[in-house]
N, C-alpha and C. Protein backbone atom coordinates (compact mmCIF):
# COMPACT_ATOMS: atom_id res chain seq x y z
N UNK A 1 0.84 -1.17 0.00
CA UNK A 1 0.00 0.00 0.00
C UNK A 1 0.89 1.24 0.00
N UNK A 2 0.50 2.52 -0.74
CA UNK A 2 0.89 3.34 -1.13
C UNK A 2 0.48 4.85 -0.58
N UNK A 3 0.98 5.42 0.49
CA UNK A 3 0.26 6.33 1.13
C UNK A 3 0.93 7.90 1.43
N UNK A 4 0.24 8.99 1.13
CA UNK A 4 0.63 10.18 1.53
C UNK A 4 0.52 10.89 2.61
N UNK A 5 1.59 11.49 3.52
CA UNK A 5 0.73 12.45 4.23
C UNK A 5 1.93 13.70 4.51
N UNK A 6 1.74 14.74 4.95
CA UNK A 6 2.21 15.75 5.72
C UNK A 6 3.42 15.23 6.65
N UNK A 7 4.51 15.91 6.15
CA UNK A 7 5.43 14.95 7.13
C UNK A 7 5.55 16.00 8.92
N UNK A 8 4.57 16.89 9.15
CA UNK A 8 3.93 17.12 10.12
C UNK A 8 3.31 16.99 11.25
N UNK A 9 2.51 15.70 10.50
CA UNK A 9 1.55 14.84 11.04
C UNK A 9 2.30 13.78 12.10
N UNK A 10 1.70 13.52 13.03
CA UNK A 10 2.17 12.52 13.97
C UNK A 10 2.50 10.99 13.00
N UNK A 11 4.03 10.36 13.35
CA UNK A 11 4.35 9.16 12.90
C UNK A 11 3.53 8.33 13.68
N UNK A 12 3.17 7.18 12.89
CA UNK A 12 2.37 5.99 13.14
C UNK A 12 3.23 4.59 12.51
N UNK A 13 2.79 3.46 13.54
CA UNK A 13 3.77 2.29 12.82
C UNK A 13 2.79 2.21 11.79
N UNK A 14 1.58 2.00 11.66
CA UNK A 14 0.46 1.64 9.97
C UNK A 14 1.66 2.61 8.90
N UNK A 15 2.17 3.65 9.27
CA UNK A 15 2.77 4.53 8.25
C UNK A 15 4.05 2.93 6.92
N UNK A 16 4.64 2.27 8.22
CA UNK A 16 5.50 1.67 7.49
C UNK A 16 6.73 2.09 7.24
N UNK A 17 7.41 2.21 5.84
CA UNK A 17 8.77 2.45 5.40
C UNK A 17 8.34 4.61 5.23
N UNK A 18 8.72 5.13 5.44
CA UNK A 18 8.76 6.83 5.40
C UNK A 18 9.84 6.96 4.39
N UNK A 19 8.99 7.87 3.52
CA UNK A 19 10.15 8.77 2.42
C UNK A 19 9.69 9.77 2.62
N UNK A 20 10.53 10.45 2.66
CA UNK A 20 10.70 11.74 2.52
C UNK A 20 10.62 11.93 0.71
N UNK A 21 9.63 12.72 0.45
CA UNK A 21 10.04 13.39 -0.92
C UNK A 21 10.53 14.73 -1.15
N UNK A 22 10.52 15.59 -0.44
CA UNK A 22 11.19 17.08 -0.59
C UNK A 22 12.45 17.22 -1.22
N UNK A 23 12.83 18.35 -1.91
CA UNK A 23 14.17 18.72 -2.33
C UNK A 23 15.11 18.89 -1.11
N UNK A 24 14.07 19.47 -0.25
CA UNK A 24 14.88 20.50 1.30
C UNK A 24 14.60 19.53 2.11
N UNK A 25 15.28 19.73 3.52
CA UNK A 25 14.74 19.17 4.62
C UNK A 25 13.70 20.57 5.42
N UNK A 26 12.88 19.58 5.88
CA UNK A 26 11.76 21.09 6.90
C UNK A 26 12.12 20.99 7.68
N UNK A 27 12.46 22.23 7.66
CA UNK A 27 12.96 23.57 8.82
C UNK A 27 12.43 23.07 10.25
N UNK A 28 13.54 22.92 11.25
CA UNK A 28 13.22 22.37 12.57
C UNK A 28 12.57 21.60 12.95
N UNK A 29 12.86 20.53 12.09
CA UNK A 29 12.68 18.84 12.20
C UNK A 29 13.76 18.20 12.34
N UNK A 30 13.98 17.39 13.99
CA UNK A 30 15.13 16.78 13.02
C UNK A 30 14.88 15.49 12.74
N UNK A 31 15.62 13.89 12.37
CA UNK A 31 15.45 12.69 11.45
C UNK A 31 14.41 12.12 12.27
N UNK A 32 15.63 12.81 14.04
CA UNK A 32 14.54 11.26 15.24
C UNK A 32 12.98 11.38 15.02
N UNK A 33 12.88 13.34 15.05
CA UNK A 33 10.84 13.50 14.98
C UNK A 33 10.54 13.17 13.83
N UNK A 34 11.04 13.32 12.68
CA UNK A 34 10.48 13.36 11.37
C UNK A 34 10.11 11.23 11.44
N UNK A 35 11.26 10.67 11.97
CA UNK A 35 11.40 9.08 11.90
C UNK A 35 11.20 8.78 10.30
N UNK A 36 11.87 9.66 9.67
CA UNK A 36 12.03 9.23 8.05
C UNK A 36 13.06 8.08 7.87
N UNK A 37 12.97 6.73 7.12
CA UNK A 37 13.22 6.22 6.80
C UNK A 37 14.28 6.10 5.45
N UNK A 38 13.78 6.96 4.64
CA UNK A 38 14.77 7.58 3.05
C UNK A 38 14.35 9.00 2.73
N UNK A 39 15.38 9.52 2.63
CA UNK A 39 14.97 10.71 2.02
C UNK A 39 15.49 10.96 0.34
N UNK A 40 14.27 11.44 -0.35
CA UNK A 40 14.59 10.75 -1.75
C UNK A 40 14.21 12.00 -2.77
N UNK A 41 15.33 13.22 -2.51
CA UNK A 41 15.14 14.46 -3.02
C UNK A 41 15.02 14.12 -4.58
N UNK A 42 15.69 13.12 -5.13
CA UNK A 42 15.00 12.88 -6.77
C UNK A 42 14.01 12.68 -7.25
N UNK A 43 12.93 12.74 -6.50
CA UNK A 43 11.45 12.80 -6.98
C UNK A 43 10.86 13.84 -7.38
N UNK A 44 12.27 15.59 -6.72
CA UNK A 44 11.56 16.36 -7.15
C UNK A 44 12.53 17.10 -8.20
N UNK A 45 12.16 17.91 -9.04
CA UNK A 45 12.83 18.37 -10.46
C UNK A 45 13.99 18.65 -10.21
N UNK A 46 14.88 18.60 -10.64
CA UNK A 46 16.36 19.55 -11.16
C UNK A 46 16.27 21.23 -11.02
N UNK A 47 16.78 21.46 -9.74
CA UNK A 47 16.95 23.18 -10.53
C UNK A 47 16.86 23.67 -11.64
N UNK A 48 17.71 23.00 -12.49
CA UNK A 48 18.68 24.03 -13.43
C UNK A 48 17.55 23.94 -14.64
N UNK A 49 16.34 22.99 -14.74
CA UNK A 49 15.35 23.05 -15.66
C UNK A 49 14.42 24.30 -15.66
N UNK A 50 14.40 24.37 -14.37
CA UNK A 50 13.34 26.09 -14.03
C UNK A 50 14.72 27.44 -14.49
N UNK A 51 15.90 27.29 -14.65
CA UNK A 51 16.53 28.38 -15.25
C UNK A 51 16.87 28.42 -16.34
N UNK A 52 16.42 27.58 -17.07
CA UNK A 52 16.95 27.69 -18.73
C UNK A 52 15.21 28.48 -19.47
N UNK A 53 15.86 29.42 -19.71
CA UNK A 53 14.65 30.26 -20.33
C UNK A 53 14.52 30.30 -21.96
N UNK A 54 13.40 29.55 -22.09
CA UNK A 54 12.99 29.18 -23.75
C UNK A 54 14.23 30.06 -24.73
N UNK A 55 14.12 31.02 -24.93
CA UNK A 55 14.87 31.98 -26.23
C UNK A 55 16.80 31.64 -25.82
N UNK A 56 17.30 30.80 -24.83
CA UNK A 56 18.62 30.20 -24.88
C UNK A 56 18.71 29.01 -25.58
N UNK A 57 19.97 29.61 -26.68
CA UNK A 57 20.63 28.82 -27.76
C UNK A 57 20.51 27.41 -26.88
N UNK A 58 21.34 27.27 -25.65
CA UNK A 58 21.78 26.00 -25.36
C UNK A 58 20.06 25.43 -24.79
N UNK A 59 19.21 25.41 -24.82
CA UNK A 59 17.52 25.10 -24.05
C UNK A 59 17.43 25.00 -25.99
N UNK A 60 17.74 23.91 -26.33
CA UNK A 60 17.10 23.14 -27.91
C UNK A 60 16.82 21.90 -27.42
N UNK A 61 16.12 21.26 -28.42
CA UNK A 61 15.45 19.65 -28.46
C UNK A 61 16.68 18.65 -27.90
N UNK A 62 17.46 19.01 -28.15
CA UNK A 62 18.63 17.78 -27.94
C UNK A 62 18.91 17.64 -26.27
N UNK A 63 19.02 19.33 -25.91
CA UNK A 63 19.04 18.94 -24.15
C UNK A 63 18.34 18.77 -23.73
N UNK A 64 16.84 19.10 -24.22
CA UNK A 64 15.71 18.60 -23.58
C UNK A 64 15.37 16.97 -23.75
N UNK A 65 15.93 16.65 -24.85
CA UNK A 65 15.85 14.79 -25.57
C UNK A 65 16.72 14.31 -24.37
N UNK A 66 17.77 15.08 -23.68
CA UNK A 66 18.81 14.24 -23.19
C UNK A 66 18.35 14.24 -21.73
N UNK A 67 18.31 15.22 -21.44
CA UNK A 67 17.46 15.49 -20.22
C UNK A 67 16.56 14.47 -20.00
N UNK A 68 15.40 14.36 -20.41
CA UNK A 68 14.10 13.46 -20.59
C UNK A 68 14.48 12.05 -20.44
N UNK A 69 15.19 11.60 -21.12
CA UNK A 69 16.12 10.57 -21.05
C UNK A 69 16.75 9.88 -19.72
N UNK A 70 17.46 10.84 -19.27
CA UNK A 70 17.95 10.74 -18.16
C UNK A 70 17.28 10.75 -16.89
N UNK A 71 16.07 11.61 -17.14
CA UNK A 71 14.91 11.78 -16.24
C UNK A 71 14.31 10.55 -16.14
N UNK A 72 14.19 9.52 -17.33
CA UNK A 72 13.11 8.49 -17.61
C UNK A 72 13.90 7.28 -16.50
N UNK A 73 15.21 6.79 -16.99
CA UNK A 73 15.63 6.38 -16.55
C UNK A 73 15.81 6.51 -14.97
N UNK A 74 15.87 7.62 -14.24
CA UNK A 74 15.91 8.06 -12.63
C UNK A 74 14.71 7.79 -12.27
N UNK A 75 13.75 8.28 -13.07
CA UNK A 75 12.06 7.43 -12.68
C UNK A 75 11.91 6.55 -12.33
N UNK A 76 12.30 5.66 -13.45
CA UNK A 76 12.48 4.01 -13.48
C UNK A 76 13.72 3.21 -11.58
N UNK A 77 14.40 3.93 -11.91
CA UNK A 77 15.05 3.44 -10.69
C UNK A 77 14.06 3.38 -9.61
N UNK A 78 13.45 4.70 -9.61
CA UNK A 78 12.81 5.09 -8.24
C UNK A 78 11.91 4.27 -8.15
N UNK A 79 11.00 4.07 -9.28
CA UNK A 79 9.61 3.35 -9.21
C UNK A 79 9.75 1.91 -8.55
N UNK A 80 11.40 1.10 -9.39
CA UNK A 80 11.27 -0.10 -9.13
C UNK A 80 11.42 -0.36 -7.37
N UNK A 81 13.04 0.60 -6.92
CA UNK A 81 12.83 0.90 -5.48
C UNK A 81 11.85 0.73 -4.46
N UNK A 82 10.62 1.73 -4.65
CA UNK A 82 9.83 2.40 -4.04
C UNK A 82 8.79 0.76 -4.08
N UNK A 83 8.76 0.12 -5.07
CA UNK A 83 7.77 -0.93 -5.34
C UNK A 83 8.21 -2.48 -4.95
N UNK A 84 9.43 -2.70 -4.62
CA UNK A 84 10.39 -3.13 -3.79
C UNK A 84 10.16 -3.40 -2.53
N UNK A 85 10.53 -1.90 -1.96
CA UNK A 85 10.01 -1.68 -0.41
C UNK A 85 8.83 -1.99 -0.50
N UNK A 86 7.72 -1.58 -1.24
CA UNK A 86 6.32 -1.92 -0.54
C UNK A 86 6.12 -3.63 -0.47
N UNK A 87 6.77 -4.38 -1.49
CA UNK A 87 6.57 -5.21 -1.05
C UNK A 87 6.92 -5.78 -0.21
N UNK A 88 8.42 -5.60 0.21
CA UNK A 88 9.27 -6.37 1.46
C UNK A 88 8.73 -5.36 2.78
N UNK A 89 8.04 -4.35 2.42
CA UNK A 89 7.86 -3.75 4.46
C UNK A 89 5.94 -3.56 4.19
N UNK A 90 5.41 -3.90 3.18
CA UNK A 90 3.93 -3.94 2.76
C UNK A 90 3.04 -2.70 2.93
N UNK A 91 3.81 -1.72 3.55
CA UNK A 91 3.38 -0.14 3.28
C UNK A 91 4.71 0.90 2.87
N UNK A 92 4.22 1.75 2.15
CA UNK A 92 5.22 2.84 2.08
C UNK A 92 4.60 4.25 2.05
N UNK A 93 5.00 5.06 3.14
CA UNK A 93 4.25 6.01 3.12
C UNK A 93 5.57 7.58 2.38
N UNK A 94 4.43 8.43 1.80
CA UNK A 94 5.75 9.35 1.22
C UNK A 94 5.35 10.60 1.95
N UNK A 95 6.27 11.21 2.55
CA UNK A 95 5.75 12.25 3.69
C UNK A 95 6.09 13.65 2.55
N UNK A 96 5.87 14.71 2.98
CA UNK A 96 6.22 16.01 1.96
C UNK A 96 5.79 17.05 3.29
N UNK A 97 6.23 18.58 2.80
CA UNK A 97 6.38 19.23 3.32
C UNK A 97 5.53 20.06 2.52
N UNK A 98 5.91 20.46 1.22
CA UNK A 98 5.74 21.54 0.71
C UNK A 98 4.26 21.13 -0.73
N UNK A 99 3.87 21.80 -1.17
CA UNK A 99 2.35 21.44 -2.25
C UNK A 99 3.41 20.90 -2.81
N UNK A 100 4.51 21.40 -3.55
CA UNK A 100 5.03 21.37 -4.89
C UNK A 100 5.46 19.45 -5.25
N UNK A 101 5.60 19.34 -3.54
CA UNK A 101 6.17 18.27 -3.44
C UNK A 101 5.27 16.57 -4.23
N UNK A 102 3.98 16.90 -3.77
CA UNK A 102 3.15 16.36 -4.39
C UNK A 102 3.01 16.07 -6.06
N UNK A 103 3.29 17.09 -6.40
CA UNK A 103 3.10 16.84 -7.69
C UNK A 103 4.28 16.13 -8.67
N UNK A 104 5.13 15.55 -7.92
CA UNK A 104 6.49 15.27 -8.54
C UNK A 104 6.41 13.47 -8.17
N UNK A 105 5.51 12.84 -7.93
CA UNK A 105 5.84 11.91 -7.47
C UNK A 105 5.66 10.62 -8.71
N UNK A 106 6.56 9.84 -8.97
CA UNK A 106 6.63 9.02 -10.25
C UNK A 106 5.76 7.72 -10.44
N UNK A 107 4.71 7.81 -9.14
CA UNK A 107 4.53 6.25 -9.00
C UNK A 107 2.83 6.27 -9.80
């Protein structure tokens, strides 16, 4: 089973294996309260994609082909991972901090 919540929220054993998905760690938490298990900042984008601004020579099809690519593949790692653990600990819960965090998740 596959579950979200607020990494805020009071830890529970039903929670299972804890990921962390954030880029950051939240601010005045530390591992013992959070009781995160992995923290797995590759779920959320690359900086350097939010600074390449359309009208730059180097932001053409090819770095974006290569990019994508490379992205597909880091997906793939994560997914098989993440699907892994659920089976060997039979929950995995993905904690987040921030909205943005949500929307990045590969599964």
């Amino acid at each position: 089973m596959l579950r979200l919540k607020k990494i805020s929220e009071v830890p529970r054993v039903e929670d299972g294996f804890r990921i962390l998905i954030d880029e950051s760690w939240p601010e005045g938490l530390t591992r013992e309260e959070a009781k995160v298990d992995l923290w797995l900042r590759e779920i959320s984008p690359p900086p350097e994609i939010d600074e390449w601004p359309g009208d730059n020579p180097l932001f053409n099809e090819a770095v974006l082909d290569q990019t994508e690519n490379l992205n597909q593949i880091r997906r793939n790692t994560i997914i098989k991972l993440i699907r892994n653990t659920e089976k060997e600990k039979g929950t995995v819960t993905f904690l987040y901090s921030t909205v943005g965090s949500i929307k990045q998740l590969p599964v």
